[in-house]
C-alpha atoms as a PDB file:
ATOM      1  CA  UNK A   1      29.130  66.571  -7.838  1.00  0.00           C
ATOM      2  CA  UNK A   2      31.864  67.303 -10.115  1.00  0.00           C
ATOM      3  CA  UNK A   3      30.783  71.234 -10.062  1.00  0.00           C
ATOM      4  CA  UNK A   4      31.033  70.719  -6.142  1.00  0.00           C
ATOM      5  CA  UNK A   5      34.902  70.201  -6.644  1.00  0.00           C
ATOM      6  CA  UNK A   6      35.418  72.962  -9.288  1.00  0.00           C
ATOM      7  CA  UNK A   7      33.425  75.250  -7.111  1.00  0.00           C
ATOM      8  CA  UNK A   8      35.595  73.855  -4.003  1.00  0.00           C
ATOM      9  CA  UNK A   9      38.919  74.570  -5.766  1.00  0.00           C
ATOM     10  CA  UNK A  10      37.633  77.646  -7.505  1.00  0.00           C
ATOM     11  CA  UNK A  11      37.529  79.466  -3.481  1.00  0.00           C
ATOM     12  CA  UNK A  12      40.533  77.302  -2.318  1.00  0.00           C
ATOM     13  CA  UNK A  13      42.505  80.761  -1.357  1.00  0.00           C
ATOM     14  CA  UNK A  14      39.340  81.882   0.815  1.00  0.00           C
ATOM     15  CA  UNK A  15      39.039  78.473   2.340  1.00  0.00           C
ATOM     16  CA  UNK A  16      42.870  78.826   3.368  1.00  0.00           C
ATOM     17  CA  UNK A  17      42.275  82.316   4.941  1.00  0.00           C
ATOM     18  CA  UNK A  18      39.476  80.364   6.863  1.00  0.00           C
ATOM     19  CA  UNK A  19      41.588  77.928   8.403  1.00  0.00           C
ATOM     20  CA  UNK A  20      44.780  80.069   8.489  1.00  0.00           C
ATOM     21  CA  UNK A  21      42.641  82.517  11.137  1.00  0.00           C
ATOM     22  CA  UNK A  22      41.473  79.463  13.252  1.00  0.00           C
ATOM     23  CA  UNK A  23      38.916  77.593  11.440  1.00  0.00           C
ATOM     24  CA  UNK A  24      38.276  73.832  11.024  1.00  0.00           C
ATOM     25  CA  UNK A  25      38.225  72.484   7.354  1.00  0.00           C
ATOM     26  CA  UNK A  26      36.241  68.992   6.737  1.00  0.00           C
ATOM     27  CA  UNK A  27      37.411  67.821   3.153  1.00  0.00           C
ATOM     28  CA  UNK A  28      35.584  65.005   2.230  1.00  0.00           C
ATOM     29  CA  UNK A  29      37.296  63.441  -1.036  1.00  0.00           C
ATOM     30  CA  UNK A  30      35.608  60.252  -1.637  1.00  0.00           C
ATOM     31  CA  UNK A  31      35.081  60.788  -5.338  1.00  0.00           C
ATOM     32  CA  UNK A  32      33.614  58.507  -8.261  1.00  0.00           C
ATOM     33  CA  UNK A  33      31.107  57.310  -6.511  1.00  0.00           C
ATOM     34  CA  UNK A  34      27.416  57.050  -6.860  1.00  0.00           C
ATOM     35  CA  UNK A  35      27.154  61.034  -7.612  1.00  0.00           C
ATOM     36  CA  UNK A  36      30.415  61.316  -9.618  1.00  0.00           C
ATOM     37  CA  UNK A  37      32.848  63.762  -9.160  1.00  0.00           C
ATOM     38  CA  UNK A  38      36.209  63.145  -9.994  1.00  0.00           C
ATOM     39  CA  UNK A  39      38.785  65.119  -7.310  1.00  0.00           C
ATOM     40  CA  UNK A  40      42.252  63.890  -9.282  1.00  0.00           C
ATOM     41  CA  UNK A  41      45.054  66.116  -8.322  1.00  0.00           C
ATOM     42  CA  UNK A  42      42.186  68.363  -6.318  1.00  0.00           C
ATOM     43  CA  UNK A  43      45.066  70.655  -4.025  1.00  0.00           C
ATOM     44  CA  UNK A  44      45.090  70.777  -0.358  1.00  0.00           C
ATOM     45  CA  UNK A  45      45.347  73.811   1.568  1.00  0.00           C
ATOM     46  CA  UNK A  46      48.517  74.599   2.325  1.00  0.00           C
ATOM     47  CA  UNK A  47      50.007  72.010  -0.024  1.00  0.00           C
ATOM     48  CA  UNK A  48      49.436  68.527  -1.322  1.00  0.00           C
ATOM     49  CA  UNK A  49      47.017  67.185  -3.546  1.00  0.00           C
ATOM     50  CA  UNK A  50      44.188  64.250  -3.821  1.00  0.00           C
ATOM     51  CA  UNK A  51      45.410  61.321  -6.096  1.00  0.00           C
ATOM     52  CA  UNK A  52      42.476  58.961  -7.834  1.00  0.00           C
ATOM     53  CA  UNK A  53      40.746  56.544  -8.219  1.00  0.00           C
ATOM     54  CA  UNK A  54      42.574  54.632  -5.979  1.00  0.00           C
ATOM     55  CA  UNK A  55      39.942  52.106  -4.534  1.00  0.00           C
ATOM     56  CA  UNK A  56      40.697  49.658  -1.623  1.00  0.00           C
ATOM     57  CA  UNK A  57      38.535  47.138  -0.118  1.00  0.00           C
ATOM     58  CA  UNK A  58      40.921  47.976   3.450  1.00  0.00           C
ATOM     59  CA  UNK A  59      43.027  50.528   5.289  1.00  0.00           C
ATOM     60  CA  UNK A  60      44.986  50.106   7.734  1.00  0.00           C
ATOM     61  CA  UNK A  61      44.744  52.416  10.871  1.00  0.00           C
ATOM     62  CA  UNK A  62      48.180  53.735  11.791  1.00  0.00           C
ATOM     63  CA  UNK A  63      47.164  56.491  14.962  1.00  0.00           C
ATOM     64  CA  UNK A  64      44.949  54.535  17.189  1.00  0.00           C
ATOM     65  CA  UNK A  65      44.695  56.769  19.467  1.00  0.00           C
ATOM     66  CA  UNK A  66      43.356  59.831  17.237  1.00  0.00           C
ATOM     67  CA  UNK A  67      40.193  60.458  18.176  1.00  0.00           C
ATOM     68  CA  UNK A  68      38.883  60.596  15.223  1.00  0.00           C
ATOM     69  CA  UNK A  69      39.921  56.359  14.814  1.00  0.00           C
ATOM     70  CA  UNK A  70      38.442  55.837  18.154  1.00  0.00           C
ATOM     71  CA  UNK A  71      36.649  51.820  17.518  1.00  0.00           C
ATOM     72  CA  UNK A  72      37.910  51.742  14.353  1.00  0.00           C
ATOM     73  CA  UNK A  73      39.546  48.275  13.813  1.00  0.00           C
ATOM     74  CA  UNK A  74      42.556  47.725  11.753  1.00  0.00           C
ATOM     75  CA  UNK A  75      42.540  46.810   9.377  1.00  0.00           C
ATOM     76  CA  UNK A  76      38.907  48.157   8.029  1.00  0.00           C
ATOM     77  CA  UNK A  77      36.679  46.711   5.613  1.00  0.00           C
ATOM     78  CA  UNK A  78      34.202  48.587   2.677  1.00  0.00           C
ATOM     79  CA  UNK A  79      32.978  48.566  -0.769  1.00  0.00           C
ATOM     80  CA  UNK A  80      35.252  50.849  -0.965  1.00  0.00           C
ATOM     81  CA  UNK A  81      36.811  51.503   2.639  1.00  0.00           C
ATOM     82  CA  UNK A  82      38.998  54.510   0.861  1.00  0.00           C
ATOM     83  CA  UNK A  83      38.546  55.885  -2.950  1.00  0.00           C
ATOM     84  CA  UNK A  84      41.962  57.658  -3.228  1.00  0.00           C
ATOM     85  CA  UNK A  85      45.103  59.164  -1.507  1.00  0.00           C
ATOM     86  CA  UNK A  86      46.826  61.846   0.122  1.00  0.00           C
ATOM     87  CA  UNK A  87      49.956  63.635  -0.392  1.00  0.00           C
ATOM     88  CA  UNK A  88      52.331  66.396  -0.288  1.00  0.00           C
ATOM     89  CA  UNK A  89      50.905  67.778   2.906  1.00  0.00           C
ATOM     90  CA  UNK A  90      53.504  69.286   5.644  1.00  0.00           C
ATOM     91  CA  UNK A  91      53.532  67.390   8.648  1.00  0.00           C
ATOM     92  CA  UNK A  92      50.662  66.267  10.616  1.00  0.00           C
ATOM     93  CA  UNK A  93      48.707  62.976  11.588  1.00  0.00           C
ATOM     94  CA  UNK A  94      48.288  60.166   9.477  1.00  0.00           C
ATOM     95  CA  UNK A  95      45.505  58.590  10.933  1.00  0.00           C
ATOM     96  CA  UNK A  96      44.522  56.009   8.030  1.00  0.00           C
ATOM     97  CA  UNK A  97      46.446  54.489   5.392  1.00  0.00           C
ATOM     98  CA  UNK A  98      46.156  51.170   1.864  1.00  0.00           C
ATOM     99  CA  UNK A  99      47.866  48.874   2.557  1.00  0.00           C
ATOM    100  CA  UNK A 100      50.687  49.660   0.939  1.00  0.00           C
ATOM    101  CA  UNK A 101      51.286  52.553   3.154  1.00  0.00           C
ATOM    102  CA  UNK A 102      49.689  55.759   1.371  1.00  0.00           C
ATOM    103  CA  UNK A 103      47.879  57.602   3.332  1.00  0.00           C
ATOM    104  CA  UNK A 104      44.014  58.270   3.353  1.00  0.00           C
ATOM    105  CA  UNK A 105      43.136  60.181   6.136  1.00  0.00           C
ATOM    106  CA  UNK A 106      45.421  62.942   7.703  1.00  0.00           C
ATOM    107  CA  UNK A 107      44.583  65.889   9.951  1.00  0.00           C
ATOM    108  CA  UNK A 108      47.567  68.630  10.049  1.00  0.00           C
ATOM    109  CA  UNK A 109      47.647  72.168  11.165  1.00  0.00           C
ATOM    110  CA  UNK A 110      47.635  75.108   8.826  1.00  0.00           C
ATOM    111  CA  UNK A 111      47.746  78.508  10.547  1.00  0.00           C
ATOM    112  CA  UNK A 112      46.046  78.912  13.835  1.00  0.00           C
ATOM    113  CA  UNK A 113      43.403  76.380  12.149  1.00  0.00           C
ATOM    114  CA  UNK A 114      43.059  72.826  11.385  1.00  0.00           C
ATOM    115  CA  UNK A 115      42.376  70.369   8.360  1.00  0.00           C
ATOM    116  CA  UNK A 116      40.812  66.858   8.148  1.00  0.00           C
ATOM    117  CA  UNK A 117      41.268  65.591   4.387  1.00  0.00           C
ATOM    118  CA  UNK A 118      40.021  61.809   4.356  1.00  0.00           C
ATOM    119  CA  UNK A 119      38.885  60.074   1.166  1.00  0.00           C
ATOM    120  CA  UNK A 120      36.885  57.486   2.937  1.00  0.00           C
ATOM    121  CA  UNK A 121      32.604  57.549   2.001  1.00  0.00           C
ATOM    122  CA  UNK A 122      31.571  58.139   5.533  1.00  0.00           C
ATOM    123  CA  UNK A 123      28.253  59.341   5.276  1.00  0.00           C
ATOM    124  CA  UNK A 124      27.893  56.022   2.933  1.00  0.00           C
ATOM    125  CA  UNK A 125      29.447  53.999   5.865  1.00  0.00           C
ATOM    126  CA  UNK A 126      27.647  55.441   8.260  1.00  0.00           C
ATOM    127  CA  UNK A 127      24.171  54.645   6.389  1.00  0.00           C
ATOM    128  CA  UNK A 128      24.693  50.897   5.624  1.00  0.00           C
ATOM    129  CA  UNK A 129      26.475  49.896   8.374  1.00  0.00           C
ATOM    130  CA  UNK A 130      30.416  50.159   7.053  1.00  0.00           C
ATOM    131  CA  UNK A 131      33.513  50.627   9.450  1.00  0.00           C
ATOM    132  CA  UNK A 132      33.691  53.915   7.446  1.00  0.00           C
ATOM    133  CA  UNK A 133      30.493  55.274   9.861  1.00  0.00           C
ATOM    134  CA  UNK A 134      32.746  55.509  12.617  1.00  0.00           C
ATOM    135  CA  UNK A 135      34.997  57.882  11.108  1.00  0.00           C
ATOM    136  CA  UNK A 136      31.478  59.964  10.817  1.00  0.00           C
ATOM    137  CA  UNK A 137      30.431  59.572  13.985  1.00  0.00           C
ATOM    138  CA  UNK A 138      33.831  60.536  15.678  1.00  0.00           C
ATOM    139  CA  UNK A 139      34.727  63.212  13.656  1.00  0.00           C
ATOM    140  CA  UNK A 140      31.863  65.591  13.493  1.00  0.00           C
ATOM    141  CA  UNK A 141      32.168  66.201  17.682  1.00  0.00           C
ATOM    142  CA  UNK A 142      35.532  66.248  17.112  1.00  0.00           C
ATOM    143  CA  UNK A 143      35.593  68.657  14.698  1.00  0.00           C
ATOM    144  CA  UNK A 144      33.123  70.761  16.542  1.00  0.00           C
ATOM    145  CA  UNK A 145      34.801  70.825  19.744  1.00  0.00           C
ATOM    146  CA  UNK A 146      38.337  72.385  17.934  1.00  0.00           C
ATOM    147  CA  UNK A 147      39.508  75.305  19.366  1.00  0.00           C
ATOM    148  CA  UNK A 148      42.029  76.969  17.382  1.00  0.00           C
ATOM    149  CA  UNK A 149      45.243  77.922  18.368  1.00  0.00           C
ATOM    150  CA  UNK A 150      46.046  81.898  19.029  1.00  0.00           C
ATOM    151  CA  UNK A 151      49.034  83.820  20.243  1.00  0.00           C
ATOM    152  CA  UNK A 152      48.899  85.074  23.749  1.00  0.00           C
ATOM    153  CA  UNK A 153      50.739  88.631  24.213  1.00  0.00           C
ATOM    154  CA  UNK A 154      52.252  87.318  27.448  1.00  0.00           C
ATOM    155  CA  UNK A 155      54.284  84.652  26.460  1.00  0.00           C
ATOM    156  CA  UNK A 156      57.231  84.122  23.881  1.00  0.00           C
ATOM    157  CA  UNK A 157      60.115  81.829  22.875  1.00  0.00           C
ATOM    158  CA  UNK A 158      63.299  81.797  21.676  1.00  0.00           C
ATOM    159  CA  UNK A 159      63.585  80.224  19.008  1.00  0.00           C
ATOM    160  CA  UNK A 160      60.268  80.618  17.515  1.00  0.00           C
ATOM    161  CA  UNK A 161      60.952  77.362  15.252  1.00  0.00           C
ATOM    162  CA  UNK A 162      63.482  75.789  13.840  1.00  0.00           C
ATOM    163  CA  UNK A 163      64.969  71.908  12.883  1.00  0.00           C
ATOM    164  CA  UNK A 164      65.787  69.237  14.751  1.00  0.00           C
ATOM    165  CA  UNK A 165      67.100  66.143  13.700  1.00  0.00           C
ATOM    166  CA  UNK A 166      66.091  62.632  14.148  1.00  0.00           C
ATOM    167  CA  UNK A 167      67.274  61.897  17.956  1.00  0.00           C
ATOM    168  CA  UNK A 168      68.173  64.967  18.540  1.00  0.00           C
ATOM    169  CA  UNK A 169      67.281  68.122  21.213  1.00  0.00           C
ATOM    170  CA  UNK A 170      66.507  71.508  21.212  1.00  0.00           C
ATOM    171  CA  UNK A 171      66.071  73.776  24.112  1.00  0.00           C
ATOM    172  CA  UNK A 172      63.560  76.446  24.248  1.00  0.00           C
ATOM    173  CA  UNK A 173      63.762  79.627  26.417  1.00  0.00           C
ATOM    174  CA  UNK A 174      59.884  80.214  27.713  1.00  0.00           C
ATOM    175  CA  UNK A 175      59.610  84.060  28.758  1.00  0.00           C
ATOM    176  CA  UNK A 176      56.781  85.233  30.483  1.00  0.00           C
ATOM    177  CA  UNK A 177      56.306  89.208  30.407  1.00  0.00           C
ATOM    178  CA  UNK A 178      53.333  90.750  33.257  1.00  0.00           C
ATOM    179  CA  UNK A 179      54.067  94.325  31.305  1.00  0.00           C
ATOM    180  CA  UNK A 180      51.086  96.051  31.088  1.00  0.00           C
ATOM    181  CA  UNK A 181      48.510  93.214  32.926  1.00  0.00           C
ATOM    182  CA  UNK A 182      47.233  93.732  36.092  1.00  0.00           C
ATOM    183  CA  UNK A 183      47.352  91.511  39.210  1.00  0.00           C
ATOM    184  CA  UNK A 184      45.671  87.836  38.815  1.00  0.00           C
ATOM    185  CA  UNK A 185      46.454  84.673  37.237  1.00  0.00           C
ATOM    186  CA  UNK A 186      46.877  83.968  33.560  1.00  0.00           C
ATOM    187  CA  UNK A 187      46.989  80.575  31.855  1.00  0.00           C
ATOM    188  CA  UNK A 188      47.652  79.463  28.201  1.00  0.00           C
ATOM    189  CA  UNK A 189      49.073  76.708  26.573  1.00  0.00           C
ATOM    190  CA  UNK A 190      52.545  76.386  24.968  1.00  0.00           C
ATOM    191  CA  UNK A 191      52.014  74.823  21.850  1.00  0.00           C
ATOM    192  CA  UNK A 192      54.767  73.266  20.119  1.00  0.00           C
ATOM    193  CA  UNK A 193      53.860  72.026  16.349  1.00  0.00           C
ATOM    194  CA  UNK A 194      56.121  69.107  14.692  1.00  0.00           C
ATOM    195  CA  UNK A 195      55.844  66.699  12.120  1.00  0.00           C
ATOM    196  CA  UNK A 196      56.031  63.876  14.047  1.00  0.00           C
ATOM    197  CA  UNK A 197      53.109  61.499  12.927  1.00  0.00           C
ATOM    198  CA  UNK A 198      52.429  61.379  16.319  1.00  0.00           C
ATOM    199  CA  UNK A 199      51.318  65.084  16.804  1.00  0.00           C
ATOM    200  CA  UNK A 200      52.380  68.238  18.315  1.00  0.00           C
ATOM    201  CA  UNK A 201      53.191  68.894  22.355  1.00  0.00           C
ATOM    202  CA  UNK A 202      51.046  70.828  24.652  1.00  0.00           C
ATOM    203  CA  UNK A 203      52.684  72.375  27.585  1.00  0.00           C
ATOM    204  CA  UNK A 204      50.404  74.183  30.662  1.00  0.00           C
ATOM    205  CA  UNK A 205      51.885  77.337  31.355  1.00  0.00           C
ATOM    206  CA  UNK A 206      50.226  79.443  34.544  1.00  0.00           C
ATOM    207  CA  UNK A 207      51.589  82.943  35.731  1.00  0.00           C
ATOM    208  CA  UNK A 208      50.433  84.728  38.567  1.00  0.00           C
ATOM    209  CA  UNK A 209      50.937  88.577  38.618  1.00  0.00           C
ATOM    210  CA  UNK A 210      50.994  90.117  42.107  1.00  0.00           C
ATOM    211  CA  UNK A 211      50.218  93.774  42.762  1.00  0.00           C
ATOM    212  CA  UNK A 212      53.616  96.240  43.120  1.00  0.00           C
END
């Protein structure tokens, strides 16, 4: 296991390009456990970094209504429930967290992709019976049924991003251009990415083109 992580880190940039174009990245980091392997200071894509051993008999579950923490209780109990923690990543959901507030699971966007980093031993929760199974057992379908996010040619705003503070507004200006498209009915959805622990927003847009 401890090659596993050297080999993992050794094609970190590839993995990035992965999820950058729209793929899904599971990162299991429950090191020094049964099969070794010692991911201390192991990077994140995109930014942030594994800190360990950090074992807790509990976490706490602090987005409910993720699905990946769908009949999880809160707290959670294992031997360990998490092995080590998260940190440094940009924005995002912290679905899991020790007690003292340091997160253990998170899933955060990177590119038109996604990544799940959770230092829980799911499969070994899942086999004998630990709350940690139902991380497992929620997050493979989950995982399976991501679709990534991509831009559609049709659609724009103004600003593209930008910061806004705590309280605060920000109004968008949504333009919808039927250059080039012929007549029927287009739909996408406006995606708007934050850091809010809480998630992003997803806004239906439809546009019907009618013939000249």
């Amino acid at each position: 296991m401890c090659g596993f992580y050297a080999t993992f880190e050794s094609e970190l940039v590839a993995l990035e390009s992965y999820v950058t174009g729209g793929g899904y990245l599971w990162l299991g980091m429950a090191g020094w456990g049964w099969n070794g392997g010692e991911p201390d200071g192991f990077p994140l894509p995109g930014g942030g970094a594994v800190s360990g051993p950090d074992l807790w008999e509990s976490n706490d579950v602090t987005a409910p209504d993720h699905p990946v923490a769908a009949g999880l209780p809160s707290p959670f109990f294992g031997g360990y429930a998490s092995h080590a923690t998260l940190s440094g990543f940009l924005g995002g959901t912290v679905v899991t967290t020790t007690p003292g507030g340091d997160a253990t699971l998170v899933e955060y966007q990177l590119g038109a992709g996604r990544v799940l980093a959770l230092t829980q031993p799911v499969e070994f929760g899942w086999l004998f019976g630990e709350d940690a199974g139902i991380i497992l057992s929620n997050g493979v379908p989950h995982a399976v049924d991501f679709e990534p996010f991509t831009d559609v040619m049709w659609l724009s705003t103004e600003p593209a991003e930008g910061f806004v503070p705590e309280g605060g507004s920000q109004t968008l200006v949504v333009t919808l251009d039927a250059a080039g498209l012929s007549a029927d009915t287009y739909q996408a959805t406006l995606v708007i990415l934050t850091d809010d622990p809480l998630g992003g927003l997803y806004v239906p847009v439809t546009m019907a083109v009618t013939a000249p």
